[in-house]
N, C-alpha and C. Protein backbone atom coordinates (compact mmCIF):
# COMPACT_ATOMS: atom_id res chain seq x y z
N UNK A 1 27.41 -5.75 2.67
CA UNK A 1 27.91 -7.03 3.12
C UNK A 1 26.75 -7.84 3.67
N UNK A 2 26.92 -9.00 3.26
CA UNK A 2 25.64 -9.90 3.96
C UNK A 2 26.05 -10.55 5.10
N UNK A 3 25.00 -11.10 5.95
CA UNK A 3 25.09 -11.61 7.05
C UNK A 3 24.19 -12.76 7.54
N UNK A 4 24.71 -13.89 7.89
CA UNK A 4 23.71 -14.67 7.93
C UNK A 4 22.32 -14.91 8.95
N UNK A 5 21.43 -14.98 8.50
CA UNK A 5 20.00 -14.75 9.46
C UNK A 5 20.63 -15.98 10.80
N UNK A 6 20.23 -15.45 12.22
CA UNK A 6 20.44 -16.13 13.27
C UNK A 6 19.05 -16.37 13.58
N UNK A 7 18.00 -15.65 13.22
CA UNK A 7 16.44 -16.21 14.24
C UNK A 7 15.74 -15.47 12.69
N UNK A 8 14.03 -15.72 13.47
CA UNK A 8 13.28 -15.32 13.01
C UNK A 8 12.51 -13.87 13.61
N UNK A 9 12.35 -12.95 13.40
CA UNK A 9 12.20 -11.52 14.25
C UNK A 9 10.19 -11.77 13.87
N UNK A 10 9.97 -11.44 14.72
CA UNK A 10 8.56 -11.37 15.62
C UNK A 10 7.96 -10.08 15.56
N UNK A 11 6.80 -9.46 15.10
CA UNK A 11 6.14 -8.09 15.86
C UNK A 11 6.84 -8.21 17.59
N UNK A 12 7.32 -7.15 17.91
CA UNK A 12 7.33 -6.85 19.10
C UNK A 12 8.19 -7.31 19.78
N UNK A 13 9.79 -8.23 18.40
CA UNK A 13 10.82 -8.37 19.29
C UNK A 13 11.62 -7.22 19.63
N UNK A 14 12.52 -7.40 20.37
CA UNK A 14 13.45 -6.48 20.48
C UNK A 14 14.54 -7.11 19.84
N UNK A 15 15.29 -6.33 19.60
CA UNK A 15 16.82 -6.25 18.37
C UNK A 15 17.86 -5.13 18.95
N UNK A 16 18.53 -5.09 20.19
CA UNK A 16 19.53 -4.66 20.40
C UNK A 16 18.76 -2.86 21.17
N UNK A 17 18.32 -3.59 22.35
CA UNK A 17 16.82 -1.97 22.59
C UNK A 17 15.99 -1.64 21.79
N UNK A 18 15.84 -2.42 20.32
CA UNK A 18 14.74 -1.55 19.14
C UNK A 18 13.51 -2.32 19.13
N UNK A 19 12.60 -2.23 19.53
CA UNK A 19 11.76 -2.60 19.15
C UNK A 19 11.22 -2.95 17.76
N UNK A 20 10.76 -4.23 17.18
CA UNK A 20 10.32 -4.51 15.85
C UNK A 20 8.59 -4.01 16.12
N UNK A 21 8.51 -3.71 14.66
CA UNK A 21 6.92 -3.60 14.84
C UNK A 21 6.63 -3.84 13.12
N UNK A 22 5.71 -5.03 12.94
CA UNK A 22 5.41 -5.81 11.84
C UNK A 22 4.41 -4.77 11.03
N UNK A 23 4.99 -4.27 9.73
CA UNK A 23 3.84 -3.63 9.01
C UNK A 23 3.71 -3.90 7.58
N UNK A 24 2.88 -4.80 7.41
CA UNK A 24 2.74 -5.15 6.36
C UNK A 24 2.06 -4.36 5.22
N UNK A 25 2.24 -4.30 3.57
CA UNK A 25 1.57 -3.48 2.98
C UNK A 25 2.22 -3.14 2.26
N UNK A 26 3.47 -2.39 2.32
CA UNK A 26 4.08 -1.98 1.16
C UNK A 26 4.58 -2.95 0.69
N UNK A 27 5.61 -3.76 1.75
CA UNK A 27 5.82 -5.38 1.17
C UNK A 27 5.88 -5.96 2.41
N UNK A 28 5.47 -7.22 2.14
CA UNK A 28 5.36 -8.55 3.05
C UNK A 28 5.70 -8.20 4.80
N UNK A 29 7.47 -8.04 4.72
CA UNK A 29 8.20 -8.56 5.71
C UNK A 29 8.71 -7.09 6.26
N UNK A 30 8.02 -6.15 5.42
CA UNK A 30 7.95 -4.88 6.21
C UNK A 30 8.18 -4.63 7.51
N UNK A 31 9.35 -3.84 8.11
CA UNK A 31 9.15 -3.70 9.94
C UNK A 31 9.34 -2.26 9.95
N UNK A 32 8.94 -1.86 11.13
CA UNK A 32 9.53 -0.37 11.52
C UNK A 32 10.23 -0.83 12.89
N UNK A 33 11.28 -0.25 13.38
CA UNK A 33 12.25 -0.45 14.27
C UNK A 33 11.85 0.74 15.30
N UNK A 34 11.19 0.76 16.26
CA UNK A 34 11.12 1.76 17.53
C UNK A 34 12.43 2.07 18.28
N UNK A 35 13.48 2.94 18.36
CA UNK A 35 14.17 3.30 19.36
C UNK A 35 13.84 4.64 20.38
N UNK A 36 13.73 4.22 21.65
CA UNK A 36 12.96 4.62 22.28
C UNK A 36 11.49 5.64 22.16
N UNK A 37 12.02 6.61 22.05
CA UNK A 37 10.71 7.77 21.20
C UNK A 37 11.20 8.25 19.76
N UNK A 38 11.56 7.16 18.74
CA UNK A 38 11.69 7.39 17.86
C UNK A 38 11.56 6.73 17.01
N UNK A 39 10.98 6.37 15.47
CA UNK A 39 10.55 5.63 14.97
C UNK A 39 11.60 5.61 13.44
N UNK A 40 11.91 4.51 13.29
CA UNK A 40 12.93 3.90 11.67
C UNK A 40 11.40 3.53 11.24
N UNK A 41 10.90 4.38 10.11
CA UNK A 41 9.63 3.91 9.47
C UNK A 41 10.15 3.08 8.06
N UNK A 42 11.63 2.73 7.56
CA UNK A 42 11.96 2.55 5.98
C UNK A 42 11.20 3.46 5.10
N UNK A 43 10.82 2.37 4.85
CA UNK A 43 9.53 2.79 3.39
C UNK A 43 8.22 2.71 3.94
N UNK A 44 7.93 2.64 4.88
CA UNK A 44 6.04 2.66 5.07
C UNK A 44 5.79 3.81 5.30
N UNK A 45 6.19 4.36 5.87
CA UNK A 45 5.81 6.09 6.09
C UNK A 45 7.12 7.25 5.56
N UNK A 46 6.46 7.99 4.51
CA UNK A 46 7.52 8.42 4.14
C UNK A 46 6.83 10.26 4.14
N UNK A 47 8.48 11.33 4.23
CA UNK A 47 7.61 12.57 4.08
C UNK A 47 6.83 13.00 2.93
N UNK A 48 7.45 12.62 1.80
CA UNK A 48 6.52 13.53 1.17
C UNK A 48 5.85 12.97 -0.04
N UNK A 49 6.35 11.64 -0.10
CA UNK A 49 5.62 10.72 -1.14
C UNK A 49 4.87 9.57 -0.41
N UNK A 50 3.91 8.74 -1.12
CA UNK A 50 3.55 7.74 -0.36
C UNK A 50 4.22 6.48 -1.34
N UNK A 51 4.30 5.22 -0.07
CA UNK A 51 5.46 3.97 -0.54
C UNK A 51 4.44 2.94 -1.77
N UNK A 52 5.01 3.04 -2.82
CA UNK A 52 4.12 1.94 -3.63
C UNK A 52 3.21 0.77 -3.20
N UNK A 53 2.24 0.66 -3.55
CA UNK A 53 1.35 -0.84 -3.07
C UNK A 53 0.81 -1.14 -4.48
N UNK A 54 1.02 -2.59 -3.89
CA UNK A 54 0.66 -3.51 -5.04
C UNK A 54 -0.58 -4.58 -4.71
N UNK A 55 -1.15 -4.90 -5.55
CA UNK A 55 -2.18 -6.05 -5.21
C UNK A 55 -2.07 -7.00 -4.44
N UNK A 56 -2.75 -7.67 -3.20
CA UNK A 56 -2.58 -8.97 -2.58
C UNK A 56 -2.71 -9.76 -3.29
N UNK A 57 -3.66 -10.04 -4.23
CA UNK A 57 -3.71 -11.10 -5.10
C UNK A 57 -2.31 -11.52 -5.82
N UNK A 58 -1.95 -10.89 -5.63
CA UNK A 58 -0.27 -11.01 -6.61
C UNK A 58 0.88 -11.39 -5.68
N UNK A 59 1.02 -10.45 -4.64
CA UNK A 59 2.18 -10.42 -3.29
C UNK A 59 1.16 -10.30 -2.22
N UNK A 60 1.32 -11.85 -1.72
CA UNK A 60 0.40 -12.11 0.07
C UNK A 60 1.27 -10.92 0.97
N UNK A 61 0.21 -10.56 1.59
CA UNK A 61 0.73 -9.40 2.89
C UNK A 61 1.21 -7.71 2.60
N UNK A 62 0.78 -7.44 1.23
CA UNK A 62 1.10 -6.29 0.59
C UNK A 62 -0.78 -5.76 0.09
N UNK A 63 -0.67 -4.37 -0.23
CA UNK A 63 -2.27 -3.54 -0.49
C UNK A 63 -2.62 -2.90 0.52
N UNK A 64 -3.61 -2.60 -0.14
CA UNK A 64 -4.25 -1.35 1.03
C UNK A 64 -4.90 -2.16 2.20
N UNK A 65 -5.42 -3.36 2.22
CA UNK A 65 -6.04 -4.09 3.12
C UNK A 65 -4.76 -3.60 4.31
N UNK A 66 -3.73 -3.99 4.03
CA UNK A 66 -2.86 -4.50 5.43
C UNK A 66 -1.92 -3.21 5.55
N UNK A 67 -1.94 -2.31 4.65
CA UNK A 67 -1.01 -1.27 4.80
C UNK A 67 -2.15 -0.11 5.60
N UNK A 68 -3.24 -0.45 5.29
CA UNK A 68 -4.29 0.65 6.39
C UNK A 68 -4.07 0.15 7.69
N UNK A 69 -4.26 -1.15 7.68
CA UNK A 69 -4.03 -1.56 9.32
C UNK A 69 -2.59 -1.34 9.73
N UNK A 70 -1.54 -1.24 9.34
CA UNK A 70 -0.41 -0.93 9.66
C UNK A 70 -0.04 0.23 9.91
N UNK A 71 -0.43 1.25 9.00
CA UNK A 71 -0.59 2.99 9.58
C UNK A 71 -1.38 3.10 11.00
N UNK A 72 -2.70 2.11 11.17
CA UNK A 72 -3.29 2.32 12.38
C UNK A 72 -2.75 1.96 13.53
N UNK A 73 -1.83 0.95 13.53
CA UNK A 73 -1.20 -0.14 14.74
C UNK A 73 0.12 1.27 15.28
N UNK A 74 0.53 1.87 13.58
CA UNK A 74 1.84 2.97 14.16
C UNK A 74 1.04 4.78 14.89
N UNK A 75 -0.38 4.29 14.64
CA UNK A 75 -0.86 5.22 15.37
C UNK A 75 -1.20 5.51 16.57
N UNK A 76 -1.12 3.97 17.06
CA UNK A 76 -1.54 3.72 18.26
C UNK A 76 -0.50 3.73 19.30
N UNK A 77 0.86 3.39 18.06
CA UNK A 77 1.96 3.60 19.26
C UNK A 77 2.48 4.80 20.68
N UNK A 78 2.32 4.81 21.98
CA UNK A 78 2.13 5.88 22.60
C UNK A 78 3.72 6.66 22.15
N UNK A 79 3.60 8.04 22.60
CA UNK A 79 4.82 8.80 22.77
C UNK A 79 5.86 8.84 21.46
N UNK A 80 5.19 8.65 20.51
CA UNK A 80 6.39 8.98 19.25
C UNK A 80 5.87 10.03 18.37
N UNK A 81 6.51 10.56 17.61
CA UNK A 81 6.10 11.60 16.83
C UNK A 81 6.97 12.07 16.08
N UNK A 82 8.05 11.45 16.12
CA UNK A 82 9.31 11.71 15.36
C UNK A 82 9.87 10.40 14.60
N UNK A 83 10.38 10.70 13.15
CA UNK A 83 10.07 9.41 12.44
C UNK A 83 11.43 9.64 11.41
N UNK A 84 12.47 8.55 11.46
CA UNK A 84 13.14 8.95 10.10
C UNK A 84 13.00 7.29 9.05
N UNK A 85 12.51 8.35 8.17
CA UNK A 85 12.16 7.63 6.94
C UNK A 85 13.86 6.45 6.68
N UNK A 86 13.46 5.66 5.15
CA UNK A 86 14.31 5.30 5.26
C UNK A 86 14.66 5.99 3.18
N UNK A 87 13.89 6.90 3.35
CA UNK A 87 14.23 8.29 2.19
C UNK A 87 13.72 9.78 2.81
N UNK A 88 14.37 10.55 1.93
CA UNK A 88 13.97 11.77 2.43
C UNK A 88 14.64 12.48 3.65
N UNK A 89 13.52 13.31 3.90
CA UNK A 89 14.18 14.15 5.30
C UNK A 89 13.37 13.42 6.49
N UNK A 90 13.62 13.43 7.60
CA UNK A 90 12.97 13.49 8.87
C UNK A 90 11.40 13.93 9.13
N UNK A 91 10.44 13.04 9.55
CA UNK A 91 9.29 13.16 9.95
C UNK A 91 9.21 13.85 10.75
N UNK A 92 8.63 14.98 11.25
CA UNK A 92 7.91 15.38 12.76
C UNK A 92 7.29 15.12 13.04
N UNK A 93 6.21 14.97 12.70
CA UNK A 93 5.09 14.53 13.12
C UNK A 93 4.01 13.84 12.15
N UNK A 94 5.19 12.79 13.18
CA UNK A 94 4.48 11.08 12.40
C UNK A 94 2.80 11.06 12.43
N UNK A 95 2.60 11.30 13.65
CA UNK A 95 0.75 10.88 13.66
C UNK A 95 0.19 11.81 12.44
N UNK A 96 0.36 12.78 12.02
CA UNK A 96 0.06 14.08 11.11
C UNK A 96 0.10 13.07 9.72
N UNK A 97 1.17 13.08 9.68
CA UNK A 97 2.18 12.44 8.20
C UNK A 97 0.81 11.32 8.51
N UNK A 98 0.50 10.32 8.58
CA UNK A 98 -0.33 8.74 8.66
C UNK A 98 -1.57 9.49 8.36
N UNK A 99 -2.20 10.53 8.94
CA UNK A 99 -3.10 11.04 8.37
C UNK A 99 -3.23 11.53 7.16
N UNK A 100 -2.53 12.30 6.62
CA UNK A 100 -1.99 12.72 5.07
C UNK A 100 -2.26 11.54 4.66
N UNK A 101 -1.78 10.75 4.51
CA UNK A 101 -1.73 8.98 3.69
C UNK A 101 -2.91 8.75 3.63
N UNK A 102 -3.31 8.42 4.77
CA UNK A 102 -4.85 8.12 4.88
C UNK A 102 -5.94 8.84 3.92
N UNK A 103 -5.33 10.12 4.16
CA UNK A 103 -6.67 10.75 3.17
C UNK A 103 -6.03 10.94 1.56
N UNK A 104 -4.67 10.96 1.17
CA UNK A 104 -4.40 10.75 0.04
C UNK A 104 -5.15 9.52 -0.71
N UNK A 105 -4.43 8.39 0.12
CA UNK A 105 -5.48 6.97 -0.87
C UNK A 105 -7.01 7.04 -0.42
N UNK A 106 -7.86 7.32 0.30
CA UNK A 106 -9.08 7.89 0.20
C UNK A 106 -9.55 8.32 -0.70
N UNK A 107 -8.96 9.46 -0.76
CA UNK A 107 -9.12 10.46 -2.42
C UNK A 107 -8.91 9.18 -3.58
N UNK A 108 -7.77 9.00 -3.71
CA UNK A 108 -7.32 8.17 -4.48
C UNK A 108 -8.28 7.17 -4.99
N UNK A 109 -8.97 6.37 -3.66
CA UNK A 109 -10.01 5.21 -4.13
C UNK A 109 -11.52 5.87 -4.43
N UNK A 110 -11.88 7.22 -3.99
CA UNK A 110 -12.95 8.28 -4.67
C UNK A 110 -13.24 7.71 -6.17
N UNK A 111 -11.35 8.32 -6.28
CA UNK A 111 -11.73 8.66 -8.18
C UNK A 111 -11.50 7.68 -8.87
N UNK A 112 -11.08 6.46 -7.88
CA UNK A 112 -10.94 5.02 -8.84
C UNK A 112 -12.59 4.68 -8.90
N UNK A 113 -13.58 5.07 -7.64
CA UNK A 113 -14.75 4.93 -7.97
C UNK A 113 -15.93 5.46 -8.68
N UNK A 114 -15.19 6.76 -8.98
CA UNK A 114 -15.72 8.06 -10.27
C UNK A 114 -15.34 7.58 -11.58
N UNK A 115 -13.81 6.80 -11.58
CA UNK A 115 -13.66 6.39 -13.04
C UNK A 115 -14.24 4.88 -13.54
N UNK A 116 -14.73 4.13 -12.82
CA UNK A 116 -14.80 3.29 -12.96
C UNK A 116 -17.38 3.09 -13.35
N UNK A 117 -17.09 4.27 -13.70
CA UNK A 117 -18.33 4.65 -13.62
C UNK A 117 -18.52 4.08 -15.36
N UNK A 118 -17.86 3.65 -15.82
CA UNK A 118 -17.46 3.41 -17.34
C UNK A 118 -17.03 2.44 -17.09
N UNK A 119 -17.12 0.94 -16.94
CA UNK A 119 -16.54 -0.58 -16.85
C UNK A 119 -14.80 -0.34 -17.26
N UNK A 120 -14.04 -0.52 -16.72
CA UNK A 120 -12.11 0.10 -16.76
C UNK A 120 -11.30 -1.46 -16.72
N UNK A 121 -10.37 -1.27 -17.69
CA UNK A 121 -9.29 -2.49 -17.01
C UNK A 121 -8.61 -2.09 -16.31
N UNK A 122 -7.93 -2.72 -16.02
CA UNK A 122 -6.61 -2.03 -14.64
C UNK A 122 -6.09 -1.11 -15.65
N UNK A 123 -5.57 -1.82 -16.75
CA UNK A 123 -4.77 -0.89 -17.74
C UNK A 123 -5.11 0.55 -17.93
N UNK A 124 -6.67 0.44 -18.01
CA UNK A 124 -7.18 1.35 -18.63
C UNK A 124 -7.12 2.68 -17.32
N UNK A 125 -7.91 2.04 -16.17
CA UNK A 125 -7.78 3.01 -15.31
C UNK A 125 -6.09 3.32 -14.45
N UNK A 126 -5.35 2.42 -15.14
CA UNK A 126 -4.05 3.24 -14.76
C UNK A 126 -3.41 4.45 -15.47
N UNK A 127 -3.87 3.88 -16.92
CA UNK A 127 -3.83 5.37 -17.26
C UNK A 127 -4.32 6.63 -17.24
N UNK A 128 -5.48 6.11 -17.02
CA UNK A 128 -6.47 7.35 -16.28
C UNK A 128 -5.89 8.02 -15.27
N UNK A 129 -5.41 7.07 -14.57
CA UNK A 129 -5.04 8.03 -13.41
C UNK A 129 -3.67 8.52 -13.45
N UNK A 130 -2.76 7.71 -14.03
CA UNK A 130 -1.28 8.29 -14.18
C UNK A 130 -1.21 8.77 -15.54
N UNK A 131 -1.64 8.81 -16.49
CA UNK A 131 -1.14 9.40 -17.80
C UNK A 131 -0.72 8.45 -18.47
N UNK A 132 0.17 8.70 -19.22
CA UNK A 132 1.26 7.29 -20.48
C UNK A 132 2.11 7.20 -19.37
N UNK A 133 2.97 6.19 -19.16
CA UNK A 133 4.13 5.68 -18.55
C UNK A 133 4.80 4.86 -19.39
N UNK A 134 6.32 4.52 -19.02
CA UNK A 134 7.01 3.34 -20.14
C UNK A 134 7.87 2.74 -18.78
N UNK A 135 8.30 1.65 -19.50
CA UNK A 135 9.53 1.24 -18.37
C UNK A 135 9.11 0.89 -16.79
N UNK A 136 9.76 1.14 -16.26
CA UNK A 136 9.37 0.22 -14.92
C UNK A 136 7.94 1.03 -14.20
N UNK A 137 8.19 2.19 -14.56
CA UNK A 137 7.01 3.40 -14.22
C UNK A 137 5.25 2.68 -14.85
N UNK A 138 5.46 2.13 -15.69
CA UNK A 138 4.09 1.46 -16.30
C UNK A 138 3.30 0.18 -15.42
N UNK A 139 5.09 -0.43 -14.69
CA UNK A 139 4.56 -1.70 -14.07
C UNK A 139 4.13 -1.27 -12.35
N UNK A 140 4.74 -0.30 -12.15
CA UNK A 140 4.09 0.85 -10.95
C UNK A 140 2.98 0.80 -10.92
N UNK A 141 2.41 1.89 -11.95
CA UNK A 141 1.47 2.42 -11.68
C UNK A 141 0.33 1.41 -12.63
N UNK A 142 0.64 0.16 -13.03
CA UNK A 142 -0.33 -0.80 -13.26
C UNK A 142 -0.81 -1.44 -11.51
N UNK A 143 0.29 -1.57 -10.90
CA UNK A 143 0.17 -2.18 -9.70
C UNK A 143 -0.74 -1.56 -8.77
N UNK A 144 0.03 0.17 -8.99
CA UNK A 144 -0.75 0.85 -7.92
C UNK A 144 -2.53 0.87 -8.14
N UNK A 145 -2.98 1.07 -9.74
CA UNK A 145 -4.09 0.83 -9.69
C UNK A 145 -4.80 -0.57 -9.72
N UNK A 146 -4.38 -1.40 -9.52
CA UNK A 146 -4.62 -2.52 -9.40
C UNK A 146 -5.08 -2.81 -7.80
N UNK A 147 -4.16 -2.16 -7.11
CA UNK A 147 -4.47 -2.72 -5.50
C UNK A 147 -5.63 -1.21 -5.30
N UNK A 148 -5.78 -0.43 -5.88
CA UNK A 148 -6.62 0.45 -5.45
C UNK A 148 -8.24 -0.61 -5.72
N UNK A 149 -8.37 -0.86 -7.22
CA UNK A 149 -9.31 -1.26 -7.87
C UNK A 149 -9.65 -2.95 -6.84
N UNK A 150 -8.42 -3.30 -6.57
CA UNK A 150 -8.42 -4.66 -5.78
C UNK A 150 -9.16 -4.44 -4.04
N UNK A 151 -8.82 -3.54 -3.51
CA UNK A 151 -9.24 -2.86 -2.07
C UNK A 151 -10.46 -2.53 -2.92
N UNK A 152 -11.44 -1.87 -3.44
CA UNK A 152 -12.53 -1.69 -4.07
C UNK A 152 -13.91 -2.97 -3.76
N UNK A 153 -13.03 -3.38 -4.81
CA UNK A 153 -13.63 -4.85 -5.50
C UNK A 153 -13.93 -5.82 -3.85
N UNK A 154 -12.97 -5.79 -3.00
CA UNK A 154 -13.18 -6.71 -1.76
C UNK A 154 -14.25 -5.91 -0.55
N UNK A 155 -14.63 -4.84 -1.53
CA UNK A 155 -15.36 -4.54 -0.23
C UNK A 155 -16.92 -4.09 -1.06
N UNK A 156 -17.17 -4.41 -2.23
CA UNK A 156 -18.22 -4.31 -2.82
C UNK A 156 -18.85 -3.36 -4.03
N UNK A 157 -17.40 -2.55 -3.61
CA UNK A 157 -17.83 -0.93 -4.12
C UNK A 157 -17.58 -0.95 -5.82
N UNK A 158 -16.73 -2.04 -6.20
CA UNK A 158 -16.78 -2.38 -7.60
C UNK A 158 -16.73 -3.84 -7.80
N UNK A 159 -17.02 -3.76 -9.55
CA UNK A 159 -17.30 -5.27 -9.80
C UNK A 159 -17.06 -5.43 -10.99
N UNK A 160 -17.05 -6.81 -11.48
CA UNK A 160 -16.51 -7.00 -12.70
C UNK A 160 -17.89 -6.74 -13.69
N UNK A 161 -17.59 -6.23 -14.59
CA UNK A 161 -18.30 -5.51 -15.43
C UNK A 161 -18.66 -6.53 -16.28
N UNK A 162 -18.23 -7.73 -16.85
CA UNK A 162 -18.64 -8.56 -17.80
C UNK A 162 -17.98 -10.54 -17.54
N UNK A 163 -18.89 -11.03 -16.59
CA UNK A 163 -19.10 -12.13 -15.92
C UNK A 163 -18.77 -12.99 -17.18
N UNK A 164 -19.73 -12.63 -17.90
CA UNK A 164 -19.87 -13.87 -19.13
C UNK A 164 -18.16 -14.22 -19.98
N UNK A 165 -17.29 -13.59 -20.03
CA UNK A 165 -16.38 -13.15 -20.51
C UNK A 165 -15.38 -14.20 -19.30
N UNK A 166 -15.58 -14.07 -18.37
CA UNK A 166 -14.93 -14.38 -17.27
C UNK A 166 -15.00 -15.94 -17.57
N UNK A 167 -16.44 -16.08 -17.62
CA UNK A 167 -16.55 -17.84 -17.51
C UNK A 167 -16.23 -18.18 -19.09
N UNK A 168 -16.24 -17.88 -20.08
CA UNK A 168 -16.04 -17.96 -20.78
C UNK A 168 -14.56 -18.52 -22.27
N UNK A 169 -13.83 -16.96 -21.83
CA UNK A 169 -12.66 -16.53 -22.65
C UNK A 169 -11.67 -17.43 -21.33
N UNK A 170 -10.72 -17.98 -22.33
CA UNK A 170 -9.62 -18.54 -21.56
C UNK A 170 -8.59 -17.39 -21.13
N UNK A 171 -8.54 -16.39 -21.30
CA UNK A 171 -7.70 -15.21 -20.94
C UNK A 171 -8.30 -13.88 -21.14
N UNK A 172 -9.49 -13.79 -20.05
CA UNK A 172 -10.34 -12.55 -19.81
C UNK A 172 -9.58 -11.88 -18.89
N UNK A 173 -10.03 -10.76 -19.83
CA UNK A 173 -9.96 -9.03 -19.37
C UNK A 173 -10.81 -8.58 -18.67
N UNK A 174 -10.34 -8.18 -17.53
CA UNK A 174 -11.27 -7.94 -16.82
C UNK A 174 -11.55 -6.68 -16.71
N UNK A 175 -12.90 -6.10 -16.48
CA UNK A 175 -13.36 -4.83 -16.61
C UNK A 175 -14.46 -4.44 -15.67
N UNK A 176 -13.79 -3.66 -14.63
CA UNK A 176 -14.76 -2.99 -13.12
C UNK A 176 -15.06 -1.84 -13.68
N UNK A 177 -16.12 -1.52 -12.64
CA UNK A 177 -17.42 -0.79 -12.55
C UNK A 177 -18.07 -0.64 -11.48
N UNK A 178 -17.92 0.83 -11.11
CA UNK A 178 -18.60 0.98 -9.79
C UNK A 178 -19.78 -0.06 -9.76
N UNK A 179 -19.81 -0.27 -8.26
CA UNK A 179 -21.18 -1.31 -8.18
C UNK A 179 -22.31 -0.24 -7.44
């Protein structure tokens, strides 16, 4: 049932004792809800999978840029450690779980920087990293390597492999390469 919006919710309003807490990254308008020592993470922190990210360039306030700072802000929160997803089973230990994440996409952006040792399109290194996909699974894991290769690219560690192409072709392909 829908309901019509009365305000606009804030990092750090309260909502009926819950604390909001703004985490952007997986998508935009992302919140986690604090009740007292306990944390409603939805989809940003989950047990045993991590929540899709997609490129900023595509969706403002989503990628690894703002979803790292958002694991850090829920790390900082004092006295919680208990977390229910909004899949799965029950977190215990949330600070643990944010670490896992952390070093999963770590790894993750490693071997986007091992594969990319060979100039890659997104395409290319999505399949690299996921295999064949069809169906909505293709537009996933185009995304997911996209914001990996995109978090990369903004911090130096890759680059576009063929400039001339860029200024060039009215609909260039673009192709990174570790820098």
């Amino acid at each position: 049932m829908s309901v019509p919006v009365d305000r606009l919710l804030r990092d750090g309003d309260r909502v009926n004792d819950y604390v909001a807490h703004h985490v952007p990254g997986h998508c935009p308008g992302q919140i986690c809800l604090q009740v007292h020592d306990v944390l409603l993470t939805a989809d940003h922190v989950l047990p045993r999978i991590t929540p899709h990210q997609s490129p900023e360039s595509i969706t403002p306030w989503t990628g690894l840029d703002h979803y790292f700072q958002s694991l850090d802000k829920l790390r900082h929160l004092g006295g919680i450690d208990f977390a229910l997803p909004g899949h799965e089973e029950p977190i215990l230990r949330l600070h643990q779980r944010i670490v896992e994440i952390e070093q999963f996409h770590r790894g993750r952006l490693d071997k986007v920087r091992e594969l990319c040792k060979e100039p890659l399109t997104v395409a290319e290194l999505s399949a690299a990293m996921f295999g064949p996909q069809s169906g909505y699974g293709r537009l996933l894991a185009l995304e997911e390597a996209a914001a990996h290769a995109e978090y990369l690219s903004r911090r130096g560690w890759l680059e576009i492999a063929d400039l001339q192409s860029l200024m060039k072709d009215e609909n260039p392909v673009l192709r990174y390469r570790a820098a």
